[in-house]
N, C-alpha and C. Protein backbone atom coordinates (compact mmCIF):
# COMPACT_ATOMS: atom_id res chain seq x y z
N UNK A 1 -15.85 18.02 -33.75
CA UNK A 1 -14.57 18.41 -33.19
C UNK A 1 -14.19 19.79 -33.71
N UNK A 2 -14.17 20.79 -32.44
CA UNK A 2 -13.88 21.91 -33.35
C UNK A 2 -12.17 22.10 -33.92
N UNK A 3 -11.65 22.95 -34.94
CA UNK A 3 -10.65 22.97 -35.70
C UNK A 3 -9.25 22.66 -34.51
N UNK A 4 -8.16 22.02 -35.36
CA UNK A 4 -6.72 21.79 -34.46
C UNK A 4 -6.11 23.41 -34.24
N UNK A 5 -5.95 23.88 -33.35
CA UNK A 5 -4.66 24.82 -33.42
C UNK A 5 -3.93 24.03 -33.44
N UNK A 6 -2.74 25.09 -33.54
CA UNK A 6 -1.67 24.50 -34.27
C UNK A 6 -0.92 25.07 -32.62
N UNK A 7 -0.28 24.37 -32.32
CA UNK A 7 0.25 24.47 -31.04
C UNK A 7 2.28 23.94 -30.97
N UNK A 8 2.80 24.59 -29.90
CA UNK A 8 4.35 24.10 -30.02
C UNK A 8 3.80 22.74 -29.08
N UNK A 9 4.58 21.66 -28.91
CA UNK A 9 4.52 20.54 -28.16
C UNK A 9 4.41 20.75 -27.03
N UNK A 10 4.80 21.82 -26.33
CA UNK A 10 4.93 22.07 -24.94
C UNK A 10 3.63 22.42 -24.26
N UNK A 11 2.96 23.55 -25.45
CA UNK A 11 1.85 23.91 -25.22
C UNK A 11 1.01 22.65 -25.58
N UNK A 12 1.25 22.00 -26.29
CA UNK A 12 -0.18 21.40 -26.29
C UNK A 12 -0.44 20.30 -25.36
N UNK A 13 0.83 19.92 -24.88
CA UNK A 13 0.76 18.99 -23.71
C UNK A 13 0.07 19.56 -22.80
N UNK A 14 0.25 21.02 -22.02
CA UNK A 14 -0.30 21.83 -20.92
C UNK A 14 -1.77 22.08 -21.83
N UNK A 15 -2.48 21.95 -23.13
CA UNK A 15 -3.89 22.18 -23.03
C UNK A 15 -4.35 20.57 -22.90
N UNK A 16 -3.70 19.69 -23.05
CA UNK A 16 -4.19 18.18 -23.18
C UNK A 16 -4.30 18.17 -21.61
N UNK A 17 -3.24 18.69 -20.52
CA UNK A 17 -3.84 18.75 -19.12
C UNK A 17 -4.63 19.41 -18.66
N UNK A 18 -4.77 20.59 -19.37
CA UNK A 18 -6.07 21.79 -18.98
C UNK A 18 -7.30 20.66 -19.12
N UNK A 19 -7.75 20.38 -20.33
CA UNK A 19 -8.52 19.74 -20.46
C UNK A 19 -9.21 18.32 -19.75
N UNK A 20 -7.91 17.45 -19.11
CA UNK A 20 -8.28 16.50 -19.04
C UNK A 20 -8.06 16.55 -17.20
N UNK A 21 -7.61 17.84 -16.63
CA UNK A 21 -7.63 18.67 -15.05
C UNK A 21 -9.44 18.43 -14.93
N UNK A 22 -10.01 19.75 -15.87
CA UNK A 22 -11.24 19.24 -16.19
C UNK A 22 -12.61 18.37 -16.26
N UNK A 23 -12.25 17.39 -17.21
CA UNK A 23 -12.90 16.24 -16.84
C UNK A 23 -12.49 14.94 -15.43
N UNK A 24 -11.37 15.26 -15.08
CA UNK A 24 -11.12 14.17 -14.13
C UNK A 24 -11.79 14.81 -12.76
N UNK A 25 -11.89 16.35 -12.53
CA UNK A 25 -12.73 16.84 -11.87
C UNK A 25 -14.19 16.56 -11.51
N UNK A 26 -14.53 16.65 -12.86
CA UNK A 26 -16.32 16.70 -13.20
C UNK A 26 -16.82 15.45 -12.85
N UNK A 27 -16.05 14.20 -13.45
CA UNK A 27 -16.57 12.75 -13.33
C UNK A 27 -15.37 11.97 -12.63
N UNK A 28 -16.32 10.77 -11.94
CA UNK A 28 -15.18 9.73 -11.75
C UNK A 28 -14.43 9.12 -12.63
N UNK A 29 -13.25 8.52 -11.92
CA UNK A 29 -11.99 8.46 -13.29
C UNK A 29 -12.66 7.25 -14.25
N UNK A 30 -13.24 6.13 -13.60
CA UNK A 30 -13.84 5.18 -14.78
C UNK A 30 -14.44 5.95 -15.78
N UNK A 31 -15.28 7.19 -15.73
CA UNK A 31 -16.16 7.56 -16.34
C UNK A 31 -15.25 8.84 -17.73
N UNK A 32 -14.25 8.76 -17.40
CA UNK A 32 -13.38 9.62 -18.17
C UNK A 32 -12.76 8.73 -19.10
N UNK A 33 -13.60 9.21 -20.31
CA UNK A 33 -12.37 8.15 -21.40
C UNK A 33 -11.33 9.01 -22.29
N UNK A 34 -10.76 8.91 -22.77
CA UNK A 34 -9.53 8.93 -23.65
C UNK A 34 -10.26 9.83 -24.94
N UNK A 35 -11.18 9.51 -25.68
CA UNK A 35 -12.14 9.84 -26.70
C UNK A 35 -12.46 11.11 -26.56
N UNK A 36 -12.82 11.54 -24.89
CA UNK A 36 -13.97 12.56 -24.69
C UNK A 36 -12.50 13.34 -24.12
N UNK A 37 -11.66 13.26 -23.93
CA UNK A 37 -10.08 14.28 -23.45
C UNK A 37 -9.94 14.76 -24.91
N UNK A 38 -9.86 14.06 -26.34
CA UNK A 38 -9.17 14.12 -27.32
C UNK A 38 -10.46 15.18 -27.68
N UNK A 39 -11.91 15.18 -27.65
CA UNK A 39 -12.84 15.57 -28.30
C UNK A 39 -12.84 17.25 -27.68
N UNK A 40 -12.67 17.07 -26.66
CA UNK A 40 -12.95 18.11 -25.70
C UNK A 40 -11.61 19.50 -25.97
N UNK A 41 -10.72 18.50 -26.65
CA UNK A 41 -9.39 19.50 -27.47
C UNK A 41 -9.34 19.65 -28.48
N UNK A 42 -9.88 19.36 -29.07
CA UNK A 42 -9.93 19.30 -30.34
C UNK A 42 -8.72 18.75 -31.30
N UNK A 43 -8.50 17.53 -30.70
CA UNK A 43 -7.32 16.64 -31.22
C UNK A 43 -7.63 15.31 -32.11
N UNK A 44 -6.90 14.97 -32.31
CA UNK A 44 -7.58 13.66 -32.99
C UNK A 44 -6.95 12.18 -31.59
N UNK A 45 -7.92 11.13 -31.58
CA UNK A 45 -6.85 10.34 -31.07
C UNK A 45 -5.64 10.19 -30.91
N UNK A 46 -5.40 9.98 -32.00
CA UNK A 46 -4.09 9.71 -32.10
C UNK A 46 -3.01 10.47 -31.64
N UNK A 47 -3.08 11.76 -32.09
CA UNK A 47 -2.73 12.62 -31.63
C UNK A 47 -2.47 12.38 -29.16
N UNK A 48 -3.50 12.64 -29.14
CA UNK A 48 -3.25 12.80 -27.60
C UNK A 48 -2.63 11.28 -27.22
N UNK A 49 -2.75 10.06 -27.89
CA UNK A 49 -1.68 8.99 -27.71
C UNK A 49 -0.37 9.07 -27.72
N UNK A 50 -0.32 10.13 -28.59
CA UNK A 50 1.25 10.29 -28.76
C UNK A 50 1.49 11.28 -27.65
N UNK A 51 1.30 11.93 -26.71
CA UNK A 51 1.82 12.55 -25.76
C UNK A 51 1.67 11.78 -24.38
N UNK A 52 0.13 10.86 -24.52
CA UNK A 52 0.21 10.18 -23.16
C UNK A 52 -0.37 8.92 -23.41
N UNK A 53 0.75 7.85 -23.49
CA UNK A 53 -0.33 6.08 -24.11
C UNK A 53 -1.16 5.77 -23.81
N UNK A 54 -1.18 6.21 -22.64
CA UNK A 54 -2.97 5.47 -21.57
C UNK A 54 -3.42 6.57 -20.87
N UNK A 55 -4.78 6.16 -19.93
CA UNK A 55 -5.54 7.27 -19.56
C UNK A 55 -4.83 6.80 -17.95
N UNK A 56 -4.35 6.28 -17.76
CA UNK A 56 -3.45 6.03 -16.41
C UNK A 56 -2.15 6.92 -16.07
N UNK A 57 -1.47 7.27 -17.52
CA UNK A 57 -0.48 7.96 -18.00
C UNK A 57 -0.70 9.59 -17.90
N UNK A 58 -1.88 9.50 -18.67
CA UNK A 58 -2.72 10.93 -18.59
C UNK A 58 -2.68 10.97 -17.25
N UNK A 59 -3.39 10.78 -16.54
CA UNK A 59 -4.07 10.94 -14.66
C UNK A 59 -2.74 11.08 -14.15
N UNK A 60 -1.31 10.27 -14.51
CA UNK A 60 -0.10 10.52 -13.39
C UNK A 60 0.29 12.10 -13.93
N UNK A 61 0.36 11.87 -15.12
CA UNK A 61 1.14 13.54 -15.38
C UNK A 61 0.59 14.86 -14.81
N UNK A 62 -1.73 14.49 -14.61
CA UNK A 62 -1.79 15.62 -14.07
C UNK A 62 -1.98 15.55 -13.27
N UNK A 63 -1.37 14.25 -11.69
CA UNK A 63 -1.38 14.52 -10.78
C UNK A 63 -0.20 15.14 -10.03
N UNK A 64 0.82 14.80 -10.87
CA UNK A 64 2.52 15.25 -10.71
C UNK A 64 2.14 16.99 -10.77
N UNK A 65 1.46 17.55 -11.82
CA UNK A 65 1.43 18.82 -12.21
C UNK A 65 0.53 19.10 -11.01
N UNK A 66 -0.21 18.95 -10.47
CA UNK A 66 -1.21 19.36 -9.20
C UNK A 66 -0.32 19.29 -7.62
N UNK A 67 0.63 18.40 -7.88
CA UNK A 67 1.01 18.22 -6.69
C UNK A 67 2.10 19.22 -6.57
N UNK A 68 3.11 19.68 -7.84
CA UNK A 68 4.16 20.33 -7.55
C UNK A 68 3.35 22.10 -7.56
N UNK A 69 1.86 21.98 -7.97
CA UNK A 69 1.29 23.37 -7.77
C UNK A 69 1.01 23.69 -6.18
N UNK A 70 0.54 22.06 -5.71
CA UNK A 70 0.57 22.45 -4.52
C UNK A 70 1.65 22.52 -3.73
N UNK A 71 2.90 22.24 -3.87
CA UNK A 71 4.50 22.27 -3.25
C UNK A 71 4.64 23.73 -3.33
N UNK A 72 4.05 24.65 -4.53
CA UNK A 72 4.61 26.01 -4.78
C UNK A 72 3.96 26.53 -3.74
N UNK A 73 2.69 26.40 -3.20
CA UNK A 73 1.83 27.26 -2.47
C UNK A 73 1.82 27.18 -1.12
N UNK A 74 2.70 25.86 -0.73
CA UNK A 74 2.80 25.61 0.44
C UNK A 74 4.43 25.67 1.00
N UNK A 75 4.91 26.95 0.56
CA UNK A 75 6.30 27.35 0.94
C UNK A 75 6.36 27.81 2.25
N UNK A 76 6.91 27.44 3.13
CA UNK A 76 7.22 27.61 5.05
C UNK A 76 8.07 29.13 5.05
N UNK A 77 7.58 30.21 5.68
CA UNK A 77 8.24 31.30 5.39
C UNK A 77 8.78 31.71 7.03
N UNK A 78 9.82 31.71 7.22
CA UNK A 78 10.18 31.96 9.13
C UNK A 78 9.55 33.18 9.45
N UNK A 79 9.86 34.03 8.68
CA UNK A 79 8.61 35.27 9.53
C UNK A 79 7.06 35.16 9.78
N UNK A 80 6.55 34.16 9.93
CA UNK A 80 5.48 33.71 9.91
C UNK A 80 5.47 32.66 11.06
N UNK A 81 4.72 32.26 12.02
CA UNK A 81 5.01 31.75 13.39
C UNK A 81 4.68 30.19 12.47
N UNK A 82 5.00 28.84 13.24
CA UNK A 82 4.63 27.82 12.57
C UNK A 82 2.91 27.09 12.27
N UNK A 83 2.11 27.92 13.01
CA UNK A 83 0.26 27.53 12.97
C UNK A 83 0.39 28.27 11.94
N UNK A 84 0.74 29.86 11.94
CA UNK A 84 0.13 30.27 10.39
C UNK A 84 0.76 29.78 9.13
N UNK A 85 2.25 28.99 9.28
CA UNK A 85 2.37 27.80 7.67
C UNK A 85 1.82 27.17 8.10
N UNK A 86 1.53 26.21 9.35
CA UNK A 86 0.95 24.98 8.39
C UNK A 86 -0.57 25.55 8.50
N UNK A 87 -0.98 26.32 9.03
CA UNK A 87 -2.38 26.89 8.50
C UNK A 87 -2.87 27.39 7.03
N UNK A 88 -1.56 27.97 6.25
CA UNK A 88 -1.77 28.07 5.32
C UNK A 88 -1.29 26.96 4.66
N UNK A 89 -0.75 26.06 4.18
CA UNK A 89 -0.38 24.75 3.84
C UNK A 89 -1.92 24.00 3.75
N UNK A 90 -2.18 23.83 4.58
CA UNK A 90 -3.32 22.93 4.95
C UNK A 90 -4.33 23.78 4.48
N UNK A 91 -4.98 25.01 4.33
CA UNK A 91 -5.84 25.50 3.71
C UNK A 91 -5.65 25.34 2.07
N UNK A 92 -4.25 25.59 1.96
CA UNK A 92 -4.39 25.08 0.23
C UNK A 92 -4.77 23.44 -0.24
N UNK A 93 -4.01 22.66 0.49
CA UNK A 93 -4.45 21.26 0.43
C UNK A 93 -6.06 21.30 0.65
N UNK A 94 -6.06 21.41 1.24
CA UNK A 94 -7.73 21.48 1.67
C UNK A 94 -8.75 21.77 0.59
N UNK A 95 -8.67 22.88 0.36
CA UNK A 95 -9.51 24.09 -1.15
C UNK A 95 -8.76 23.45 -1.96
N UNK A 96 -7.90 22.31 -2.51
CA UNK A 96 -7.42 21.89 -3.60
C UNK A 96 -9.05 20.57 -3.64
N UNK A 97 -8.85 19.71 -2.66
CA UNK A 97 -9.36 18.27 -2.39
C UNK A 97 -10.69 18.68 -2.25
N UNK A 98 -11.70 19.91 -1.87
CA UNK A 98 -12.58 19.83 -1.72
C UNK A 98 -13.31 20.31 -3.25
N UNK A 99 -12.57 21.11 -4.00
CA UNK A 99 -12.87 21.33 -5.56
C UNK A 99 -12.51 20.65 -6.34
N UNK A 100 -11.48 19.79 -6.00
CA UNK A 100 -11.27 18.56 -7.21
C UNK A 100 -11.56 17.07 -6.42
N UNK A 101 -12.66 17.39 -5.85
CA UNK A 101 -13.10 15.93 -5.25
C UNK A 101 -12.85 14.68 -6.02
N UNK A 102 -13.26 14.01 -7.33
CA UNK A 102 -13.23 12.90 -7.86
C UNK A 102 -11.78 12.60 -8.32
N UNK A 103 -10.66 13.94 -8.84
CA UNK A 103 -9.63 13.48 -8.89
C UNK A 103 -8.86 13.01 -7.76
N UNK A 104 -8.88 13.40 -6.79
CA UNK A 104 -8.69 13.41 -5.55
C UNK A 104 -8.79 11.87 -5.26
N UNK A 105 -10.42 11.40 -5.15
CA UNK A 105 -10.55 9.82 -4.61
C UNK A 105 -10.12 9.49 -5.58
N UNK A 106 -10.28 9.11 -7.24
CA UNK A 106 -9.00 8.56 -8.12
C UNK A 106 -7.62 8.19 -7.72
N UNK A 107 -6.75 9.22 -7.33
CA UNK A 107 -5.61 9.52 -7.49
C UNK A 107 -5.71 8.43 -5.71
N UNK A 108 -6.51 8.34 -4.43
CA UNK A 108 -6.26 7.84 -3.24
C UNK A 108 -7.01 7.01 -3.06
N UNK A 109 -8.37 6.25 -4.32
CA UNK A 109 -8.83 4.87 -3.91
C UNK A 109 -8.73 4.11 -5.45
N UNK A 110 -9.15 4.77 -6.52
CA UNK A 110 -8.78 3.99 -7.37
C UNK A 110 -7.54 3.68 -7.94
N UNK A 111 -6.65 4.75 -7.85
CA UNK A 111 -5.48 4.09 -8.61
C UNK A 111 -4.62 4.02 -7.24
N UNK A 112 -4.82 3.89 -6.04
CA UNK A 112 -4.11 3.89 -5.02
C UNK A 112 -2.79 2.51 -4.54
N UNK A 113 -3.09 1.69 -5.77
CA UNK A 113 -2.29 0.65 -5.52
C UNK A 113 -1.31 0.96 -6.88
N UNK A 114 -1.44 1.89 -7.51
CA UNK A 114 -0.24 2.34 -8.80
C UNK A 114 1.00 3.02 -8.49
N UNK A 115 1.81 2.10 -8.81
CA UNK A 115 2.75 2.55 -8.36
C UNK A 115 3.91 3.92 -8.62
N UNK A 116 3.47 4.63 -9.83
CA UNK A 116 3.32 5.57 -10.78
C UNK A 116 3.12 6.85 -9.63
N UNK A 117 1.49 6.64 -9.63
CA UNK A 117 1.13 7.49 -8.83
C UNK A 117 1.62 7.35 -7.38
N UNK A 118 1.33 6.33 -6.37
CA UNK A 118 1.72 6.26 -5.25
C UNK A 118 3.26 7.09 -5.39
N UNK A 119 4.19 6.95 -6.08
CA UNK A 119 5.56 7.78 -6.02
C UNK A 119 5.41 9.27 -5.72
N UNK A 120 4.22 9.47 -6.88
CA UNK A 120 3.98 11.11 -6.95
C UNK A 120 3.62 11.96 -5.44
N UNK A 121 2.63 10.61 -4.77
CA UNK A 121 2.06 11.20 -3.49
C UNK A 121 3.36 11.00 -2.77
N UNK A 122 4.09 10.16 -2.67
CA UNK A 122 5.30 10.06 -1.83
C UNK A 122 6.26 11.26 -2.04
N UNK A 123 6.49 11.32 -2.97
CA UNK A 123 7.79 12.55 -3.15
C UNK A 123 7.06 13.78 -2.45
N UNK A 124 5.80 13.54 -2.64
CA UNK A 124 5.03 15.42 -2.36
C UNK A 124 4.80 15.41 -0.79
N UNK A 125 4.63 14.59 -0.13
CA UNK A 125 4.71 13.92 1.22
C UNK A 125 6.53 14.29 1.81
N UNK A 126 7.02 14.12 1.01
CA UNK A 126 8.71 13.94 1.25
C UNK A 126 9.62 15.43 1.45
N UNK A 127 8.27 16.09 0.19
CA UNK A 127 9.38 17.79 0.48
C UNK A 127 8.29 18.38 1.36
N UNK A 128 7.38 17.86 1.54
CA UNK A 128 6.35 18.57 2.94
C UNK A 128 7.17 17.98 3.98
N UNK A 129 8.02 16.98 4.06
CA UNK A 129 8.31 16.73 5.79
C UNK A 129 9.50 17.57 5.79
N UNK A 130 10.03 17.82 4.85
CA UNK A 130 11.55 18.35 4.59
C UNK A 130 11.26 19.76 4.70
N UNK A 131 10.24 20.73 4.73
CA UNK A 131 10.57 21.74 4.84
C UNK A 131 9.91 21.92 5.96
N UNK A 132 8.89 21.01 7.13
CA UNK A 132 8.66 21.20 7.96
C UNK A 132 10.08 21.01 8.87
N UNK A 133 10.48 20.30 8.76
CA UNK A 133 11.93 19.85 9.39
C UNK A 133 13.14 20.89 9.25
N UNK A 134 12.47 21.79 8.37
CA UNK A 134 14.23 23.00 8.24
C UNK A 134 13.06 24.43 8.87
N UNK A 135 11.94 24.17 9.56
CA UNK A 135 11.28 25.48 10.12
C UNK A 135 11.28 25.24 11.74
N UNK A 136 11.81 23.72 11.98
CA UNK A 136 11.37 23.63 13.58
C UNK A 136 12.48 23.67 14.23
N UNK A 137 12.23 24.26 15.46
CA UNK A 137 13.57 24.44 16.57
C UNK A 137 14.10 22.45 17.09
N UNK A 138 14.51 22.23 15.98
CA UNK A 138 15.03 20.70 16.39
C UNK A 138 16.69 21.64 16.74
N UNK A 139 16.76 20.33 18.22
CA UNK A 139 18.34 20.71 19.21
C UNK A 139 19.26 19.81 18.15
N UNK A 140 18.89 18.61 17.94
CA UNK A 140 20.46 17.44 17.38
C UNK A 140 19.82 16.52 16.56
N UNK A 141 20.18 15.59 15.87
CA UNK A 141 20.11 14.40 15.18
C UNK A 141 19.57 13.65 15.68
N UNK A 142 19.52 13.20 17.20
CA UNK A 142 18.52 12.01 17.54
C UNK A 142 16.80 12.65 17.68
N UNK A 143 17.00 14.52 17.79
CA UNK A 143 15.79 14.71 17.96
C UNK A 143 15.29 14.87 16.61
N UNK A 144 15.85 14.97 15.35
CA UNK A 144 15.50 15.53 14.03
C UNK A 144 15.18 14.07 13.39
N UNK A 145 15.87 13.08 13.88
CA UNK A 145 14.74 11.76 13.54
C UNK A 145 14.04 11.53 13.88
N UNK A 146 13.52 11.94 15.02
CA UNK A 146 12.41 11.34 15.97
C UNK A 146 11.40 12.04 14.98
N UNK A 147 11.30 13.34 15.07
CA UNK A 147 10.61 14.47 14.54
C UNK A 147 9.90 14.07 12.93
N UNK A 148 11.53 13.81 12.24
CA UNK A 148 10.99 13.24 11.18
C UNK A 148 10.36 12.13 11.19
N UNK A 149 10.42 11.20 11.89
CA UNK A 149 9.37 9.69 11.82
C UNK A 149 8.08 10.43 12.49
N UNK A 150 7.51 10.87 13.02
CA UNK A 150 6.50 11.28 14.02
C UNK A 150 6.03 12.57 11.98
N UNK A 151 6.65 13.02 11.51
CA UNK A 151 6.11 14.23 10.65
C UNK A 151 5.23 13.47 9.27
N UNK A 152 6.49 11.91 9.09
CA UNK A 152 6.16 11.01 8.03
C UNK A 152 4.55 10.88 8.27
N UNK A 153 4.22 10.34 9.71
CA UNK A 153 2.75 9.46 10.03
C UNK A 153 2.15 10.49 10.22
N UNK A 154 1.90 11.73 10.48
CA UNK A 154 1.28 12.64 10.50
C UNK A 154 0.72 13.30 9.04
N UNK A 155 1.69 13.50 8.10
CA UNK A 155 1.25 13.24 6.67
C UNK A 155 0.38 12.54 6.55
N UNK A 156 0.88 11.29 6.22
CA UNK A 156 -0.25 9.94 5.97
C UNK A 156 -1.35 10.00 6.54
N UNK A 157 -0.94 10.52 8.05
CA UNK A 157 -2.93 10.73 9.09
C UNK A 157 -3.54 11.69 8.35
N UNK A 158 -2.93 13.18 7.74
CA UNK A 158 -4.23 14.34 7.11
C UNK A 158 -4.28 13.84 5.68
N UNK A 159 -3.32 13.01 5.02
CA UNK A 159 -4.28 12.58 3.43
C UNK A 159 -5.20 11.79 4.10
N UNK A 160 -5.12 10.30 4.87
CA UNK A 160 -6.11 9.91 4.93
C UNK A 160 -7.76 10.72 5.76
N UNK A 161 -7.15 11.80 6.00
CA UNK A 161 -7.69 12.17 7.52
C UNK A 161 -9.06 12.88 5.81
N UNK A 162 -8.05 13.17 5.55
CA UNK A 162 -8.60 14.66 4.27
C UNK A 162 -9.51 14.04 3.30
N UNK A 163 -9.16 12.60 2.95
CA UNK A 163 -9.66 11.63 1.68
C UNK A 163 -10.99 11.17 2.80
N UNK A 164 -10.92 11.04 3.82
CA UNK A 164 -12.14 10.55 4.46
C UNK A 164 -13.20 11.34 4.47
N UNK A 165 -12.77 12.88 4.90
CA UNK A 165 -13.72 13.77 4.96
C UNK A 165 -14.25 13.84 3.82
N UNK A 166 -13.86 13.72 2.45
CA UNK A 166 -14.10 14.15 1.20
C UNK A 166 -15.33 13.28 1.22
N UNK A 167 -15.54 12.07 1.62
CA UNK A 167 -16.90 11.31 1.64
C UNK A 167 -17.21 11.51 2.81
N UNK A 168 -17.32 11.58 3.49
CA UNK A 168 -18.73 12.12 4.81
C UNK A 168 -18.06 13.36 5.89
N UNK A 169 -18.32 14.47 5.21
CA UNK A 169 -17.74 15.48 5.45
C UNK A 169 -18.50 15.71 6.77
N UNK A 170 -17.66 15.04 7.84
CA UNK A 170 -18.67 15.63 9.38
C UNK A 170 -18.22 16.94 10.33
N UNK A 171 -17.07 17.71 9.55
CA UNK A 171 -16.74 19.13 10.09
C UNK A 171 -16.59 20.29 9.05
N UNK A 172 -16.49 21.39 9.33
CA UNK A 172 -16.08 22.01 8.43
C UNK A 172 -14.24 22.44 8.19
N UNK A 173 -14.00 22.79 6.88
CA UNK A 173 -12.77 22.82 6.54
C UNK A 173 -12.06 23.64 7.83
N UNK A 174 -12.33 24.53 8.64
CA UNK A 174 -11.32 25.18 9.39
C UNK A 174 -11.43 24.30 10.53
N UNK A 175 -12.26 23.16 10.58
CA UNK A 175 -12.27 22.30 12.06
C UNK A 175 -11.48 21.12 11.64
N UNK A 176 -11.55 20.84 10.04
CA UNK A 176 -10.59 19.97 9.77
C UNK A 176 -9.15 20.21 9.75
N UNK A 177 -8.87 21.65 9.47
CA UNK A 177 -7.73 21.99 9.61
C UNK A 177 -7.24 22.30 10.89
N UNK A 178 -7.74 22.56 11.82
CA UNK A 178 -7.38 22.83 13.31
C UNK A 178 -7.47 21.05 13.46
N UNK A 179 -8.00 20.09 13.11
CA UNK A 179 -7.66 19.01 14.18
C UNK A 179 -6.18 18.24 13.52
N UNK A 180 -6.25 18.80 12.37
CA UNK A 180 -4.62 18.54 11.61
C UNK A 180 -3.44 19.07 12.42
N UNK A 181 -3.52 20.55 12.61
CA UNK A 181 -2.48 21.79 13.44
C UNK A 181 -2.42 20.69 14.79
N UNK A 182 -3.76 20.58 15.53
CA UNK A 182 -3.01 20.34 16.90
C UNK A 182 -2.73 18.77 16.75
N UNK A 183 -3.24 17.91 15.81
CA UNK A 183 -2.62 16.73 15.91
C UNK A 183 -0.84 16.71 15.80
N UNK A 184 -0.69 17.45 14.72
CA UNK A 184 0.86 17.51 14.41
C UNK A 184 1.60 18.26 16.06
N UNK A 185 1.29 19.31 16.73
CA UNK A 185 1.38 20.04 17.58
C UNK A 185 1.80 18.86 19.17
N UNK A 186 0.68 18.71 19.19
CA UNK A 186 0.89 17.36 20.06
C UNK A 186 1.69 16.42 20.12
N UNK A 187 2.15 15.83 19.22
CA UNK A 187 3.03 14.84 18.64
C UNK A 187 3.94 15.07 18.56
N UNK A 188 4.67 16.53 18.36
CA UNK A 188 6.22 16.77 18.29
C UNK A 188 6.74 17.62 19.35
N UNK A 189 5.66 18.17 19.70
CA UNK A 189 6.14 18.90 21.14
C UNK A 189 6.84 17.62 22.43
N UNK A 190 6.72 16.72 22.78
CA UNK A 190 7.33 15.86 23.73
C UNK A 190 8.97 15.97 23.23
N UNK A 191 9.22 16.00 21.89
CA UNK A 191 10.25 15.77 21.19
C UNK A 191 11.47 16.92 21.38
N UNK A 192 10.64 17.94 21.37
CA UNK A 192 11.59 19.40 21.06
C UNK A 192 11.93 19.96 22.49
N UNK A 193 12.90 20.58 22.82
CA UNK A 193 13.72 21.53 24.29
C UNK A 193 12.95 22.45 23.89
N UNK A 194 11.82 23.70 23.03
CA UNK A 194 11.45 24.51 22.62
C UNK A 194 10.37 24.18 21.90
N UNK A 195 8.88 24.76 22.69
CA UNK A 195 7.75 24.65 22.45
C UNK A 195 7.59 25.63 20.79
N UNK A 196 7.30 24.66 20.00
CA UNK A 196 7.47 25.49 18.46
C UNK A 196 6.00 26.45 18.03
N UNK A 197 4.88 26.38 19.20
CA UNK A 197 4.12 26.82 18.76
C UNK A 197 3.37 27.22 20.15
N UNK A 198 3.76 28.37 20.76
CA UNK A 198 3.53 28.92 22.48
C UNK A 198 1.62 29.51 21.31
N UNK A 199 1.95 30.02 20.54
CA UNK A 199 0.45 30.58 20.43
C UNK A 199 -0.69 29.08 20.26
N UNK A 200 -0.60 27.90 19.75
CA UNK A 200 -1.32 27.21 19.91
C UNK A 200 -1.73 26.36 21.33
N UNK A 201 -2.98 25.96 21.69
CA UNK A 201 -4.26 26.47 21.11
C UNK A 201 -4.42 27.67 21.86
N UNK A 202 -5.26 28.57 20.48
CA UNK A 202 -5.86 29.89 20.51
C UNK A 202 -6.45 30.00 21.87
């Protein structure tokens, strides 16, 4: 074990996630123990217990921290027509899930019944429908629910759509992301007095 720095608490929590971002990457989550996070920091057990009790604990904190990185990158900007956000949205999701493959199926088959985590994917699901919903030409309230129930299942279709590809990848990322754009495209256009996206399809 090489020597402890000596670290403020704050920091050493953010290298206990550097580290363990890392291994949850490299291997599947069974294959990640607690031992080889602490070794790999040069901590003692005990030590990384006291910031996170379990390796379940560990995995939610750095999926919370991954998800609000991806909330930062996927900001809806109005000078920008709505294919090129969610084009860029969906390219970051995308280049997130295809380089952190094993955390990825972790976080959506193994711990997918935790309820810990399941929250984390929900809330991050929740400010993605919410800022799709303050970029679209919705007329009133009966159309801004519709929109929003139709934005909810459309979420849920590109994680699962995205977690599928991750095991039998049968397109490439810009064909996965175009069948995301016009799925969503399709689906809310019946809804809206104002076609939100005259440039789609190219």
């Amino acid at each position: 074990m090489p020597p402890r720095q000596r670290l403020s608490p704050t920091d050493r929590r953010a290298q206990l996630l550097g580290v363990a971002a890392q291994l949850f990457a490299a291997q599947p989550y069974d294959e990640v123990l607690m031992e080889d996070v602490a070794e790999r920091a040069g901590v003692s057990r005990a030590l990384l217990y006291r910031y996170f009790p379990s390796k379940r604990d560990l995995f939610a904190a750095l999926y919370r921290q991954v998800s609000d990185q991806l909330l930062a990158s996927t900001r809806f900007d109005p000078a920008d027509s709505l294919v090129e956000q969610l084009a860029e949205g969906l390219d970051a999701h995308i280049e997130y899930f295809a380089e952190n493959r094993n955390t990825v199926l972790a976080a959506n088959r193994v711990l997918a019944g935790d309820r810990l985590v399941r929250t984390i994917m929900d809330d991050e699901l929740d400010a993605l429908r919410e800022r799709l919903l303050g970029v679209l030409p919705i007329g009133d309230d009966r159309a801004r629910q519709a929109v929003s129930g139709v934005l909810k299942s459309w979420l849920v279709f590109v994680q699962v759509l995205c977690v599928d590809w991750l095991i039998e990848p049968h397109c490439t990322r810009a064909e996965l992301r175009d069948v995301c754009i016009g799925a969503v495209l399709g689906a809310i256009r019946p809804l809206l007095d104002e076609d939100p996206a005259p440039d789609w399809p190219r």
